[in-house]
Protein backbone atom coordinates (compact mmCIF):
# COMPACT_ATOMS: atom_id res chain seq x y z
CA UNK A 1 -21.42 37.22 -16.09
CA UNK A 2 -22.76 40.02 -17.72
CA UNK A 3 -21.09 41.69 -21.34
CA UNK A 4 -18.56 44.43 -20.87
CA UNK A 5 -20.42 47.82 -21.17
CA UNK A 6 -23.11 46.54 -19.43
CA UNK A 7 -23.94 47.06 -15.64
CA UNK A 8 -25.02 44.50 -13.06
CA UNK A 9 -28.65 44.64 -11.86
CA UNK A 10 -27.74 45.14 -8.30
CA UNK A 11 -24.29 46.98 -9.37
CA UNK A 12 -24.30 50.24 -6.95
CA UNK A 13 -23.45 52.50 -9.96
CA UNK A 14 -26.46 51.29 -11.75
CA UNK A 15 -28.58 51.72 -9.06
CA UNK A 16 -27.48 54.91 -8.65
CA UNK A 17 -27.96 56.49 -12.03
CA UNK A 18 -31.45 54.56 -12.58
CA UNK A 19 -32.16 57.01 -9.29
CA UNK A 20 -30.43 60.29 -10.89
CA UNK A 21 -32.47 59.42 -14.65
CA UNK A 22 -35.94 59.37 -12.68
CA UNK A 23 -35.18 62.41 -10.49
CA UNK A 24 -33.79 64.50 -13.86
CA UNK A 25 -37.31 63.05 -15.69
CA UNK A 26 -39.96 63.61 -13.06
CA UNK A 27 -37.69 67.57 -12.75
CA UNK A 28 -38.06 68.06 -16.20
CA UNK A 29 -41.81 66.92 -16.96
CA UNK A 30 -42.52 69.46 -13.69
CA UNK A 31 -41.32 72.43 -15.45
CA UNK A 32 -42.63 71.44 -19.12
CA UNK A 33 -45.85 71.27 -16.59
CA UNK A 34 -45.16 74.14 -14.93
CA UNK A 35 -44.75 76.06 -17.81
CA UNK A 36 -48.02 75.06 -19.80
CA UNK A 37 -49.87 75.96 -16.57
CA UNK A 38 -48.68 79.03 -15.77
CA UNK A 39 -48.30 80.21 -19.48
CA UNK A 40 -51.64 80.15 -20.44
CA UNK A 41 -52.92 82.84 -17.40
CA UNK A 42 -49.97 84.53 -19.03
CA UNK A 43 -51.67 84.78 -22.66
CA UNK A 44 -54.98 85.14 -21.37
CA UNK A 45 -53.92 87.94 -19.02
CA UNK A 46 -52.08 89.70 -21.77
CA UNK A 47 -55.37 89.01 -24.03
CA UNK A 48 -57.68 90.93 -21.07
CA UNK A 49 -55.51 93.64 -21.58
CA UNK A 50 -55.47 94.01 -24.93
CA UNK A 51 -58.84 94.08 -24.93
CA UNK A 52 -59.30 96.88 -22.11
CA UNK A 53 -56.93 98.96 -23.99
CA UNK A 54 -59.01 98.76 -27.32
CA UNK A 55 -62.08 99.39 -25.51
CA UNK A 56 -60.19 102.27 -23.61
CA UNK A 57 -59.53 103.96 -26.91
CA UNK A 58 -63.04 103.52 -28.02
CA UNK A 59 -64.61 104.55 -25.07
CA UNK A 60 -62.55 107.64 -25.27
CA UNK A 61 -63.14 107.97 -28.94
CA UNK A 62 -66.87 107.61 -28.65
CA UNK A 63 -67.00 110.47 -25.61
CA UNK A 64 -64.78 113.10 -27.85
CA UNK A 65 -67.10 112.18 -30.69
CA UNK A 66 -69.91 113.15 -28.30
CA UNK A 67 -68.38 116.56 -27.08
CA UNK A 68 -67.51 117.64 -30.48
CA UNK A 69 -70.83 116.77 -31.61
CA UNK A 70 -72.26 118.41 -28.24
CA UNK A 71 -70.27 121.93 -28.89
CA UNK A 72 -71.33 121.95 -32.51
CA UNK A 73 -74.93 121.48 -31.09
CA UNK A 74 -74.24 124.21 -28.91
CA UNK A 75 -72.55 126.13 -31.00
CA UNK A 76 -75.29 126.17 -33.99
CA UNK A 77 -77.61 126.78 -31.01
CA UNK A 78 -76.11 130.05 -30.21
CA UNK A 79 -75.70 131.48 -33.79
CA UNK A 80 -79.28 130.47 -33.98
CA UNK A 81 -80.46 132.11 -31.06
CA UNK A 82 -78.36 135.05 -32.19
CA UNK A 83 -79.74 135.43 -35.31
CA UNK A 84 -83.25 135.35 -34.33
CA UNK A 85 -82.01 138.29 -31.58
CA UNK A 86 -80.97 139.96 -34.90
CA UNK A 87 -84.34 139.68 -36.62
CA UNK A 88 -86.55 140.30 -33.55
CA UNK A 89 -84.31 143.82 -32.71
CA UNK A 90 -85.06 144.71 -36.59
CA UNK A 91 -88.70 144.34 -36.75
CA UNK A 92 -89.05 145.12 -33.16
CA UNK A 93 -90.86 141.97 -32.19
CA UNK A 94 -90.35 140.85 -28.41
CA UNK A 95 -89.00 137.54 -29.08
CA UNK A 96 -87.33 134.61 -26.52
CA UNK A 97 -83.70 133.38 -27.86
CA UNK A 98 -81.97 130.48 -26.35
CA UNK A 99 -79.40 132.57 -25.45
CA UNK A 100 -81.82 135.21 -23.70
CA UNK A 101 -82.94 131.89 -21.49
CA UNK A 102 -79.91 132.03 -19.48
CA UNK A 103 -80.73 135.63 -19.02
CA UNK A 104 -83.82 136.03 -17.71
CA UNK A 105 -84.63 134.28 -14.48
CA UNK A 106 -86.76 131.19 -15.02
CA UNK A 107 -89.30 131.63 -12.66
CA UNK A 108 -90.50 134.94 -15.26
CA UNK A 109 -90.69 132.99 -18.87
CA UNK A 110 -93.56 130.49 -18.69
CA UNK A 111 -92.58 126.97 -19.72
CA UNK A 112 -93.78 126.37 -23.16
CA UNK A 113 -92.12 129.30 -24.84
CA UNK A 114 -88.63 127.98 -23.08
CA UNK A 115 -88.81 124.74 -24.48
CA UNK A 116 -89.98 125.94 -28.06
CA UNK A 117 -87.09 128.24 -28.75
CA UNK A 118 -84.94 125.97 -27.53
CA UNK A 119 -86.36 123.16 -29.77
CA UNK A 120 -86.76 125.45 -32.59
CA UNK A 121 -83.58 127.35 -32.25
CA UNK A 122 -81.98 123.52 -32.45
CA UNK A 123 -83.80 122.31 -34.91
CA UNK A 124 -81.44 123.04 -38.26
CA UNK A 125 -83.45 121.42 -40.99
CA UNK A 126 -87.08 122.69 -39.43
CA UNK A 127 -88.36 119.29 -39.61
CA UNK A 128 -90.22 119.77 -36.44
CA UNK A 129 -88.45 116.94 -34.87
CA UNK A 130 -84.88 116.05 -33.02
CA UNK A 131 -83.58 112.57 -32.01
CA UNK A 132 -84.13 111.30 -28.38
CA UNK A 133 -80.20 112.34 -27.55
CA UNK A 134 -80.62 116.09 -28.79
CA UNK A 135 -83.45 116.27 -26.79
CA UNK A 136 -82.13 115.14 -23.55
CA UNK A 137 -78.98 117.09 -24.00
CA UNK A 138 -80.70 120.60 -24.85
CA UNK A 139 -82.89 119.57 -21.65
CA UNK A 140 -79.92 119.21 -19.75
CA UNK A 141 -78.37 122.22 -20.71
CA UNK A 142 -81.33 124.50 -20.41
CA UNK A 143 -81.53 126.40 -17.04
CA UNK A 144 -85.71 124.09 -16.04
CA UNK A 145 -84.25 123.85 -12.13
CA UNK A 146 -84.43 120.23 -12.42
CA UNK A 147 -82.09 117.54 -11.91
CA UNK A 148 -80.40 114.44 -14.18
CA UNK A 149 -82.84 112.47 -12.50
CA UNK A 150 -85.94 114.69 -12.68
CA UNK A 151 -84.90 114.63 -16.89
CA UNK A 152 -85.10 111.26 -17.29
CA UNK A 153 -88.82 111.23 -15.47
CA UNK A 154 -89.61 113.48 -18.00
CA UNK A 155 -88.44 112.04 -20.91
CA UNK A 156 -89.78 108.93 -19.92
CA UNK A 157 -92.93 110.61 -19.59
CA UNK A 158 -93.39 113.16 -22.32
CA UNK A 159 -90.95 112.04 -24.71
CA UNK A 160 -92.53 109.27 -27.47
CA UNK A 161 -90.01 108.61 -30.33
CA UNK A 162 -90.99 107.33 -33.85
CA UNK A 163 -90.01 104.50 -35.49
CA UNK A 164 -86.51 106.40 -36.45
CA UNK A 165 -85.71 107.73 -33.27
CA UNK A 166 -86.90 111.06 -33.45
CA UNK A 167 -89.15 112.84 -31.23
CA UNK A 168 -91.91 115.75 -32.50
CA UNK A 169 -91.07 118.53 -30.15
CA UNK A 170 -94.37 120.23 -30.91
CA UNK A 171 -96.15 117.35 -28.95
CA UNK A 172 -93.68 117.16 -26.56
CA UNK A 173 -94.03 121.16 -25.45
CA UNK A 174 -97.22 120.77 -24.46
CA UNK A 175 -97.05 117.69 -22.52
CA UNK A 176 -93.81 118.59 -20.80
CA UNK A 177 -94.85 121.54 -18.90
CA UNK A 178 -97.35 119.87 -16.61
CA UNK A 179 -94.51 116.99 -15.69
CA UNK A 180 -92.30 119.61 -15.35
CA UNK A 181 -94.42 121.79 -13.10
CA UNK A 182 -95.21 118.39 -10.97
CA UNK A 183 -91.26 117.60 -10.98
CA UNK A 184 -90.56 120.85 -9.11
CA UNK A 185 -93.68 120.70 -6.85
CA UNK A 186 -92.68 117.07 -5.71
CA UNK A 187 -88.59 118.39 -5.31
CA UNK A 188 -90.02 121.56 -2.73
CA UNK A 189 -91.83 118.49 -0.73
CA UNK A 190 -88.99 116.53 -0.82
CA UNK A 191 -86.53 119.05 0.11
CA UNK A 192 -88.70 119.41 3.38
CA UNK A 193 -88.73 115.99 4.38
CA UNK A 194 -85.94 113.35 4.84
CA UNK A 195 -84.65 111.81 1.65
CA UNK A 196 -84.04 108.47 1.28
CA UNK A 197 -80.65 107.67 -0.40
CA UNK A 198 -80.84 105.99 -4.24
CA UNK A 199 -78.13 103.93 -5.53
CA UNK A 200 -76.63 104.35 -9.00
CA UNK A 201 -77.53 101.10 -9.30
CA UNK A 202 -81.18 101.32 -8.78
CA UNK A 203 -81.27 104.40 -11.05
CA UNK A 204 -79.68 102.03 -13.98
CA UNK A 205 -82.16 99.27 -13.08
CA UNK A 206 -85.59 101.45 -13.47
CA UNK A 207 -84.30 103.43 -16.24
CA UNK A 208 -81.99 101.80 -18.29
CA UNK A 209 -83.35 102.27 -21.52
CA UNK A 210 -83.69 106.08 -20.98
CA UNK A 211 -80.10 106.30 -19.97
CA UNK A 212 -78.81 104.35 -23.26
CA UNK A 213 -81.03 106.39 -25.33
CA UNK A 214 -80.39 109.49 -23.49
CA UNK A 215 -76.44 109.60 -22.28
């Protein structure tokens, strides 16, 4: 005989709630499991987006950085160009602005006065020398004919930075007109013959470094 309070062993009522204790147990270590295992792609999804938001604003910091930097460039460029229009009308000299390059059809100015008055009209301080990025972007926006892709050939080819950075545009002018002149030459044979197609990705994978530097 067992004590009052106490159940039997094989008493149906104990039986029974030993059953409902080990159901409610396994139930409740399932959703404390549950819950640990479905929390954590939780946080770490909610981390990945934190992240692509903060890199979101800095990528879009960065590129407004870039175009205010680019319109000052462009804009210092002009008044440049506009001064030295000023100076040449005054003396009477026949002299090639920047802003005269958009002008005059290309095909008329030869190549090494284009790319000196561009340099030159850029060049605030009159160090004789720009950084690999001001380079590429006054290349980019002055009217050579030639394409993203036929820039960074040149650059790769002509450009040579210092140890800062900064590339001497005198030496570049007079290498750059004979890989320009070969650019255009090989783009009229091209045009005439079927062009293969070039991934983005093969573009990044020849000429990454020029692509860093340059855009």
């Amino acid at each position: 005989m067992k004590r009052r309070g106490v159940f039997e062993e094989n008493h149906p009522h104990s039986q029974w709630l030993c059953s409902s204790f080990a159901v409610c147990t396994r139930s409740l270590s399932f959703e404390i499991s549950r819950m640990n295992v479905d929390g954590a792609p939780i946080a770490q999804l909610l981390h990945e987006q934190k992240i692509a938001c903060i890199l979101d604003e800095k990528s879009a910091e960065y590129e407004a950085q870039s175009n205010a930097r680019r319109e000052a460039l462009t804009a210092a460029a002009t008044e440049a160009a506009r001064q030295k229009e000023r100076e040449a009308r005054q003396s009477g000299r026949a002299i090639l602005t920047p802003r005269m390059l958009f002008e005059v059809p290309q095909e008329d100015l030869p190549l090494e006065q284009v790319l000196e008055k561009v340099f030159y009209a850029a060049d605030e301080d009159k160090e004789g020398k720009l950084s690999h990025k001001d380079v590429a972007d006054l290349l980019l926006a002055s009217p050579l004919g030639l394409q993203r892709w036929d820039l960074l050939l040149l650059l790769a080819a002509a450009a040579h930075e210092d140890r800062q950075g900064y590339i001497r545009y005198q030496d570049f002018v007079q290498q750059a007109p004979g890989v320009i002149r070969t650019l255009r030459e090989r783009r009229k044979v091209s045009a005439s013959t079927n062009q293969c197609h070039v991934t983005d990705e093969a573009v990044q994978l020849c000429y990454r470094d020029e692509l860093e530097d340059s855009w």
